[in-house]
Structures are given as C-alpha cells and as structure tokens.
Protein backbone atom coordinates (compact mmCIF):
# COMPACT_ATOMS: atom_id res chain seq x y z
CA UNK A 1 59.08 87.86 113.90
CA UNK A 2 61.32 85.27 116.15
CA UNK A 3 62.87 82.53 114.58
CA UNK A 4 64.15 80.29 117.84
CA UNK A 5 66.18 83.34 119.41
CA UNK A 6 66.94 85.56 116.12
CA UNK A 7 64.65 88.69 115.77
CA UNK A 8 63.73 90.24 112.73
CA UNK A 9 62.22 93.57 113.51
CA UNK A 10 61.25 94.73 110.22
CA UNK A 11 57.37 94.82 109.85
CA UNK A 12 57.55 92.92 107.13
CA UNK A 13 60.25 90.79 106.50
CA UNK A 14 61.95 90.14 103.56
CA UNK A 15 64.55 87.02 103.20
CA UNK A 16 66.88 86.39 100.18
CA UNK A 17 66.42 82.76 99.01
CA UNK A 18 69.30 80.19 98.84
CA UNK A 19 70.42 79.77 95.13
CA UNK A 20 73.45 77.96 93.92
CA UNK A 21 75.78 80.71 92.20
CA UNK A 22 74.10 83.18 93.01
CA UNK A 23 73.69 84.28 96.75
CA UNK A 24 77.13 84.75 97.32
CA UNK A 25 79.11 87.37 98.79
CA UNK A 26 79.19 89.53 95.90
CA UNK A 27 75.72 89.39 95.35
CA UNK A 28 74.92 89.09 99.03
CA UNK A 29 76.36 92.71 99.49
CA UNK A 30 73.89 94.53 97.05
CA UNK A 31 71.12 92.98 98.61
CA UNK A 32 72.35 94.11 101.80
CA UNK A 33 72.31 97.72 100.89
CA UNK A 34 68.82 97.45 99.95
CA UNK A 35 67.53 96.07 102.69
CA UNK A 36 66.92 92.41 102.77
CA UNK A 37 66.05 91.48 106.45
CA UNK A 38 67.49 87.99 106.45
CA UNK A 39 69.84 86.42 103.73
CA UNK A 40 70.80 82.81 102.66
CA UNK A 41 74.30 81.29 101.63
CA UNK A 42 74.56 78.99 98.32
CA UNK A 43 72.96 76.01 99.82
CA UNK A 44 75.73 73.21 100.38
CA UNK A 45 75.80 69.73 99.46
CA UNK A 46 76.29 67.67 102.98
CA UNK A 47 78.21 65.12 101.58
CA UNK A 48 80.85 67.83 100.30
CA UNK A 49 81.40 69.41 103.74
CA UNK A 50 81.78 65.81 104.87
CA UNK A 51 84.55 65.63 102.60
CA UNK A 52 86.35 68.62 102.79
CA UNK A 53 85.58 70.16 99.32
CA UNK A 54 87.33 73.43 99.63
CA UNK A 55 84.50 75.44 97.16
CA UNK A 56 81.85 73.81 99.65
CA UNK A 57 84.13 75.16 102.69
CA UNK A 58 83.98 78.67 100.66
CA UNK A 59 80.18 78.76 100.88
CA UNK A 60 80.57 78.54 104.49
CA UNK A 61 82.24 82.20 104.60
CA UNK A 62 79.56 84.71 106.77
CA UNK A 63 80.74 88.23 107.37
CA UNK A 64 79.83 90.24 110.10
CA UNK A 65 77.90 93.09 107.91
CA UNK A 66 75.81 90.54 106.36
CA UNK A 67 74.14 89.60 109.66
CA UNK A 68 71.68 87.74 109.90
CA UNK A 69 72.26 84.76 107.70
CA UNK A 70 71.53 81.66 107.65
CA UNK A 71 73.44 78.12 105.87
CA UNK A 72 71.29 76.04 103.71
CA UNK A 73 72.20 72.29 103.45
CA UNK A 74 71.06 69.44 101.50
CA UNK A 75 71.88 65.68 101.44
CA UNK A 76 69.80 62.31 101.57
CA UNK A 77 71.57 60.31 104.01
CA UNK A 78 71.04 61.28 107.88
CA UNK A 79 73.84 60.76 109.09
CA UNK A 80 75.74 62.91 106.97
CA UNK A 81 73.47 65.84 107.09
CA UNK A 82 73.72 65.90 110.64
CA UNK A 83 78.02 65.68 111.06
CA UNK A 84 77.40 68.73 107.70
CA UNK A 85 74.93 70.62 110.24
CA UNK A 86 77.64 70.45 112.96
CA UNK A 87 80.60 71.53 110.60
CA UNK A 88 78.31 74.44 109.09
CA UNK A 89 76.95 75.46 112.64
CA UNK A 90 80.84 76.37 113.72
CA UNK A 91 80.79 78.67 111.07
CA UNK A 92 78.47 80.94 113.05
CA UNK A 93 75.57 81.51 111.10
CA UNK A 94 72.40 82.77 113.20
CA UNK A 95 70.56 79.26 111.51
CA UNK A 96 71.04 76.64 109.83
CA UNK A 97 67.90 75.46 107.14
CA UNK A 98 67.34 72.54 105.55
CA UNK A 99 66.81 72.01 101.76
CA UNK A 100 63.94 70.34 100.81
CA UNK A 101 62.59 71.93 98.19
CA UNK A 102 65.32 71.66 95.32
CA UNK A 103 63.48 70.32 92.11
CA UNK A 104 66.90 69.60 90.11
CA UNK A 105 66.89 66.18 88.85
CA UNK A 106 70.47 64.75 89.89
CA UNK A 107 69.44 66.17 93.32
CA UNK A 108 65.54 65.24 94.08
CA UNK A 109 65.92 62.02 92.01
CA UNK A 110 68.88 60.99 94.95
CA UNK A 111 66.32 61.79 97.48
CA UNK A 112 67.36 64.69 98.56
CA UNK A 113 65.66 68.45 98.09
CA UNK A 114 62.37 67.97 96.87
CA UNK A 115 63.24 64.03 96.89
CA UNK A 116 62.69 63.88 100.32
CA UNK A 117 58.98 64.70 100.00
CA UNK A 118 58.41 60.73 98.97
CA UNK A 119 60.13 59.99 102.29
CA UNK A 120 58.49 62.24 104.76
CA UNK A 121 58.99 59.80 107.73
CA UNK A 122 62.81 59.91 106.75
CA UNK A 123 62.54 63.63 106.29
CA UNK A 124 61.21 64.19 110.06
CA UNK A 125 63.80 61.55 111.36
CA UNK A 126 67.05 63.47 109.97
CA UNK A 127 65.04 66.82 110.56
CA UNK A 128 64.73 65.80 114.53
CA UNK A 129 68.53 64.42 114.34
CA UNK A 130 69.92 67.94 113.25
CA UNK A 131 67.83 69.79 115.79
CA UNK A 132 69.39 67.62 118.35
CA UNK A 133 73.03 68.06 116.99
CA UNK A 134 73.01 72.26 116.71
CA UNK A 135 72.63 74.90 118.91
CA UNK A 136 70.73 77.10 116.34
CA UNK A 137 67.95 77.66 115.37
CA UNK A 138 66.67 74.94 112.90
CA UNK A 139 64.37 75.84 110.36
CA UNK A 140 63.28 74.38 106.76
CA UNK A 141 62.33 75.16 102.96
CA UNK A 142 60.61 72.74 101.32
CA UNK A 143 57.56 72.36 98.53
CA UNK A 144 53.61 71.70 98.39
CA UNK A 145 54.83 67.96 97.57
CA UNK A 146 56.18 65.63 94.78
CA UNK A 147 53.08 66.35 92.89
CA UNK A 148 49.78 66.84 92.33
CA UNK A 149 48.61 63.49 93.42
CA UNK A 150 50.79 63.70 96.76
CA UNK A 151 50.33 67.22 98.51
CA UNK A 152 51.52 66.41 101.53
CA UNK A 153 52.88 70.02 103.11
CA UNK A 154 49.86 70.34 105.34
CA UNK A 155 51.43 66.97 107.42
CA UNK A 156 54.59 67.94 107.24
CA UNK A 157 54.35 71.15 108.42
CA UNK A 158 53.22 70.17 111.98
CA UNK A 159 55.27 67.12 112.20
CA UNK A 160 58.02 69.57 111.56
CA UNK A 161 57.11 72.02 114.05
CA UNK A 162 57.09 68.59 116.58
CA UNK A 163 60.27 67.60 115.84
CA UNK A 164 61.29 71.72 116.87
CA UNK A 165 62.14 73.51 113.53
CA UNK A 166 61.85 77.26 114.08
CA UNK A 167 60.01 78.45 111.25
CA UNK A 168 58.77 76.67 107.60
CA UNK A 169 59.43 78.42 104.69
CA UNK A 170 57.10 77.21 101.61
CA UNK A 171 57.55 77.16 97.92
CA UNK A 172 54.00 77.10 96.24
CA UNK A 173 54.85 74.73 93.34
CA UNK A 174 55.02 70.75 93.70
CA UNK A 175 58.59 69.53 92.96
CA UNK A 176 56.91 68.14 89.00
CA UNK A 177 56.50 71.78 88.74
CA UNK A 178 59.79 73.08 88.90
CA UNK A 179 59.43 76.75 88.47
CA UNK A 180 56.40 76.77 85.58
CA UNK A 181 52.94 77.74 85.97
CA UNK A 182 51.66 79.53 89.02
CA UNK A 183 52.65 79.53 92.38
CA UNK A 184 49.98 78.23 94.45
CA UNK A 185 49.68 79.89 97.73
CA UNK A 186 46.36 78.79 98.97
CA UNK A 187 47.72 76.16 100.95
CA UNK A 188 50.74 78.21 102.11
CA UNK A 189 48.00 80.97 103.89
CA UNK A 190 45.94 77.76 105.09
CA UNK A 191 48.81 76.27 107.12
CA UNK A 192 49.94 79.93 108.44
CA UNK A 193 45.90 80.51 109.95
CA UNK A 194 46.16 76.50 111.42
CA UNK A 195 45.56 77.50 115.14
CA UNK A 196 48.50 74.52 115.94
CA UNK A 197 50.73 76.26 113.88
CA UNK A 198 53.04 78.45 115.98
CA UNK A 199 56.06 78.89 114.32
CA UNK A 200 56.69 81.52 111.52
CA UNK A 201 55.54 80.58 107.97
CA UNK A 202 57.54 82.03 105.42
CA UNK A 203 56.00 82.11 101.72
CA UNK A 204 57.93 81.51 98.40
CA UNK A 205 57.40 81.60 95.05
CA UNK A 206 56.47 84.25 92.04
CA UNK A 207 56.88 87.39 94.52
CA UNK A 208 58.20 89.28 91.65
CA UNK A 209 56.75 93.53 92.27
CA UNK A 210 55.63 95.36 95.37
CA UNK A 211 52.35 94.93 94.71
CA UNK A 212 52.12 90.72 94.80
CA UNK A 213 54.48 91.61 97.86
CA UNK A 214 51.33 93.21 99.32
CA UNK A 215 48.97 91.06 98.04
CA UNK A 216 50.64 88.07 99.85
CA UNK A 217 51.09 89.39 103.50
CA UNK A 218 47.59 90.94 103.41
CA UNK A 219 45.88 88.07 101.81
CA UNK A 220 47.47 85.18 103.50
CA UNK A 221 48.93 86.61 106.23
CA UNK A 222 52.28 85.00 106.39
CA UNK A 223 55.09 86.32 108.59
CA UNK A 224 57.70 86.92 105.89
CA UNK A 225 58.17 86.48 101.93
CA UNK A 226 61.34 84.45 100.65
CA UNK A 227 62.58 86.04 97.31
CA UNK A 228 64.88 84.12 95.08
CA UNK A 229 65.16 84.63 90.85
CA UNK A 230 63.40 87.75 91.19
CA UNK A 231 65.92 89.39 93.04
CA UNK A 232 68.72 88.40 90.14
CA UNK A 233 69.93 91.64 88.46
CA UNK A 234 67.45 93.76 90.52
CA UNK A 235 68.34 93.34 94.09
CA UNK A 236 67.02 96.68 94.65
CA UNK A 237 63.35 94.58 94.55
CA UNK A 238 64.04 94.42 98.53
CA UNK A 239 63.85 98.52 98.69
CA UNK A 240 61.29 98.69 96.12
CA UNK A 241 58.81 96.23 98.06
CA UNK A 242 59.62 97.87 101.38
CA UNK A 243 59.06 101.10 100.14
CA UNK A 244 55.67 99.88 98.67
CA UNK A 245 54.53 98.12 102.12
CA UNK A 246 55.25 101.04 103.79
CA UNK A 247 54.27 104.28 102.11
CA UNK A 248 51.72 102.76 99.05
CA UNK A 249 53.89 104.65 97.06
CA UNK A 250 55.61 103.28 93.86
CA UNK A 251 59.56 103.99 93.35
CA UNK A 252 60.77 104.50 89.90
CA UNK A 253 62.60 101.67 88.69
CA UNK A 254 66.35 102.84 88.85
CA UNK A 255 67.72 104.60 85.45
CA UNK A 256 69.98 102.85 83.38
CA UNK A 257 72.76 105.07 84.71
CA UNK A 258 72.23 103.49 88.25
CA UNK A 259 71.84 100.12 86.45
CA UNK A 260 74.95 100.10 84.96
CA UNK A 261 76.85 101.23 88.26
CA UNK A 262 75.11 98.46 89.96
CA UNK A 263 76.55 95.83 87.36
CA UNK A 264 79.70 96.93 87.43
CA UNK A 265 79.80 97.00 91.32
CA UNK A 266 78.53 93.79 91.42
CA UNK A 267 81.23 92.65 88.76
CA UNK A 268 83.66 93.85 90.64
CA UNK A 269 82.71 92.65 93.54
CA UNK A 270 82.24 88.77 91.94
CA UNK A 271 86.14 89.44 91.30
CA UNK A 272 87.02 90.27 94.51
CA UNK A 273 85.26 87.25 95.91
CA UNK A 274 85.63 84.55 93.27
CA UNK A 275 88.34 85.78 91.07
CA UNK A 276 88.52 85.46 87.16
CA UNK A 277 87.36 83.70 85.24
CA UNK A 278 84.78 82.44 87.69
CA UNK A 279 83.59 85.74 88.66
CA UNK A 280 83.05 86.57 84.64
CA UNK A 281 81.12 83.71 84.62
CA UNK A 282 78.75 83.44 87.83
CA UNK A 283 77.44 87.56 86.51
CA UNK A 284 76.75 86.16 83.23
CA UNK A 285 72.97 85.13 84.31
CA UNK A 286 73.05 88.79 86.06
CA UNK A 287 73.37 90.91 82.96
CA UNK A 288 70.47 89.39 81.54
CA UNK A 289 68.09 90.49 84.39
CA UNK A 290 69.77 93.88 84.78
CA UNK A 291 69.25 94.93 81.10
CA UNK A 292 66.17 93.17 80.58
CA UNK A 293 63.51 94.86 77.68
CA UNK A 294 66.36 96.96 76.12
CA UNK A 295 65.46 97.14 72.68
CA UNK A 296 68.15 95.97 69.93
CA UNK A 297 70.84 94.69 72.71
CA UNK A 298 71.00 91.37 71.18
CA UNK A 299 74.97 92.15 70.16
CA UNK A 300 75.37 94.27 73.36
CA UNK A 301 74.24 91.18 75.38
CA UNK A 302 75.97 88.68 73.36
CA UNK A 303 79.26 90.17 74.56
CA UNK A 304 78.40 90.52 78.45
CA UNK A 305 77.75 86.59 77.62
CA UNK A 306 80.95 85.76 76.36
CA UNK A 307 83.39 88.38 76.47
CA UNK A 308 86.34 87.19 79.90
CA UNK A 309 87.96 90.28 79.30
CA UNK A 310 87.58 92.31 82.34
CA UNK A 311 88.32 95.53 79.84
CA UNK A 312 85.88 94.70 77.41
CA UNK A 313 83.33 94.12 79.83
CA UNK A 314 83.45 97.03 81.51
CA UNK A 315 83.95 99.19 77.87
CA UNK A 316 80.22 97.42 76.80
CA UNK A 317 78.65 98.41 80.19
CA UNK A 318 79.70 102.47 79.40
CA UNK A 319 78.75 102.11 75.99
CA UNK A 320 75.15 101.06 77.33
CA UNK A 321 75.00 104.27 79.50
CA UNK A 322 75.77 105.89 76.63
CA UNK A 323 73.02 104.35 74.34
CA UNK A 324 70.50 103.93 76.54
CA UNK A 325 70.52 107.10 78.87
C-alpha cells in the first residue's frame, strides 16, 4: 500500500488510531514492538499550535524508531489549520491527516471533527488549502456523516481524492453515533470497490479480535484497518491480528505474568515521557483494559484508579501476579 510516497509493505496493514491521551510515546512504544505498520500522534488542536501551547508543541515529538507516523490535526477555521499543517509538517512526520471524524461535543458542535460533515464544501476548501501548503502526504479520517438522515461519505470521498488527499480512512458510525451500536461497514467496502476510487481506503471502527480483522479485509476488501480503543491495554492486538492473517492460527492471549510486565513497562514508560502525576493519570484508563474479566478485582482496581504513589502502584501490580497466576 502507497500513501503519496510512504510504503507500507506489510500485507496487511495495520495503523494505530489517533486518540487524545492515549497514543503517545509511552504507549506508542508497545505498539511498536508488536507490530503496528503505521502509528498516529494525539491529534492536535490547530488553534493551539497557532498559539504556541507548549503540551500541543509536545504532541508534535516523532522519534526515529517509531517511523512511520503520521500528525493528526483538527480545527474549524481554514486558515488556521493550514499555518497548524505547516508548523506540524516541520516536525517531520511521513503525513499529516486531518480530523474529521471526532464526535466530542465541544469539538463537532464548533465545526470541527465530525462538525465539518454539515460543511462539506468548507471541508474540501481547507482540505485543498493544506494539500497546497505541505509537502506530505495529505490524507483524512472522517465519519459516514452527521447522521442518519445525511450520509454523505460516498461524496466526500471523491471530492477528497480531487482535491489530492492520499488515502481516506473511514469510521463506520455517523457522528450522532458516537461509539454505540454497530459499526457499519457496508458503505466503507462500497466506496473502496468504486472503480474512481484510487487512493487507499482505510476502515475503522469495532475491529476488536483477529477474526473481524479477517472478516473485514476479505469481505470488503479495504487496504488497511485503523485500530483505536481496542488497542488500549492490549496493544499486543497488532501481533495477535497479524499472526491470525497470516498463519489462521490463534495466539493465546498473553498470561497475566506478561500482562503485568506490560503495565508496568508501560507505567514506566508514561513517567519517563510525561512525568508524575500526569503519567499516573493518563495509565489510569489502561489498567482497566489490561486486567479486564478478573474476577473480585474491584479493590485491586480501585487502587490502580487512585493510588499516585509510584510504590504502591507498582506493589498492587506484583500482588496481581501473585493472585492471579
């Protein structure tokens, strides 16, 4: 698969979604070392850049053993996203995408993420300014539409690829969905078999085992699969689905030994990048999904929640290898 110049090799290609506190560096490295094929920043608020907002700056950060990665940025005023695209191209990314497909209220109710779906000749107008303003490849994530009543995603995925984004990823929800109910990815496989579609089109949503991994590339036949909250506390779902694609075979889901190792690499790596207490914080959401379906970890739990003792973190974690093994 080529997006503009960047080629992913893999067969099938897996791509870590943009997600605000999560796809950071520290999380960022454990998906690396399970093979995710391409990988997102945080997405970045344009207006932030614009303004020199030092935590926005921080989001900017790509090291050299992530490669390939790509900056996400959102905003609802053009010019703005395009002076954003500029400052977040000259941090060397090998793309820079566009956000709109965030649902969050104080952000699609602005107009921007999903917001821009009830603009779409505004969308294609800023879309065609950044692609003019950056050397790199341009590409986009957006949704099926702001509802049911406007599915629009069919329209503006060729008036996307004529304005020259690079590839389309698609979320199958609406933006009134948010993330319930079912991922619809009828129309995703639709626009991917268009015969004027030439770009790649990347699907999103509900990819959450091997097997709908499989079920997606074979029965729609896009060119890669986007993974976002599935991915939280198991980023080993890249090696698992790869495995899968490749051999049929199922891996066994990693003992809690391995989980709890994973946890504590990942707090410690949270540290290293964000410091305390912000690191304690931003692997709060992570302990959830890496424990998940333990039986009577309700107090357990509670204190991975709360505790921002570095100690008594790390004392629960070995006292759940030693329950649970």
């Amino acid at each position: 698969m080529f997006i503009g110049n960047l080629e992913i090799k893999s067969k099938y290609p897996l791509l870590l979604a943009p997600m605000e506190d999560v796809t950071e560096p520290s999380f960022r490295y454990l998906c690396k070392q399970y093979g995710v094929d391409l990988m997102y920043t945080e997405f970045v608020a344009s207006e932030a850049l614009i303004r020199n907002v030092e935590k926005s700056f921080k989001k900017l950060t790509v090291l050299d053993y992530e490669r390939p990665v790509g900056i996400q940025i959102y905003g609802h005023q053009i010019d703005s996203m395009v002076e954003a695209a500029k400052i977040a191209a000259r941090a060397k990314p090998e793309l820079i995408d566009i956000n709109f497909g965030c649902p969050v209220k104080k952000i699609a109710t602005r107009g921007a993420g999903a917001g821009m779906l009830r603009d779409i000749t505004k969308m294609i107008k800023m879309t065609a300014e950044i692609v003019k303003a950056v050397d790199l490849p341009v590409t986009v994530k957006t949704r099926l539409g702001w509802d049911t009543d406007s599915i629009v995603i069919e329209e503006v995925a060729e008036r996307l690829q004529d304005v020259g984004i690079k590839a389309l990823t698609i979320h199958g929800r609406t933006r009134s969905q948010f993330y319930k109910g079912v991922s619809d990815w009828t129309l995703i496989g639709k626009i991917k078999n268009k015969n004027n579609i030439k770009i790649p089109i990347i699907g999103n949503g509900d990819v959450d085992s091997p097997q709908r991994a499989k079920e997606m590339f074979d029965k729609y036949g896009v060119d890669a699969i986007m993974i976002g909250r599935a991915s939280i506390g198991r980023p080993y779902i890249f090696k698992e689905i790869k495995h899968y694609l490749n051999t049929g075979e199922l891996l066994n889901e990693p003992t809690i030994e391995e989980k709890v190792e994973l946890a504590k690499n990942h707090l410690l790596k949270s540290l290293e990048w964000k410091g305390s207490p912000r690191g304690i914080y931003e692997m709060r959401r992570q302990y959830i999904q890496y424990f998940k379906g333990l039986p009577n970890f309700k107090d357990l739990r509670m204190t991975l929640v709360t505790s921002v003792e570095i100690d008594e973190i790390l004392s629960v974690l070995e006292k759940i290898k030693l329950i649970y093994k």
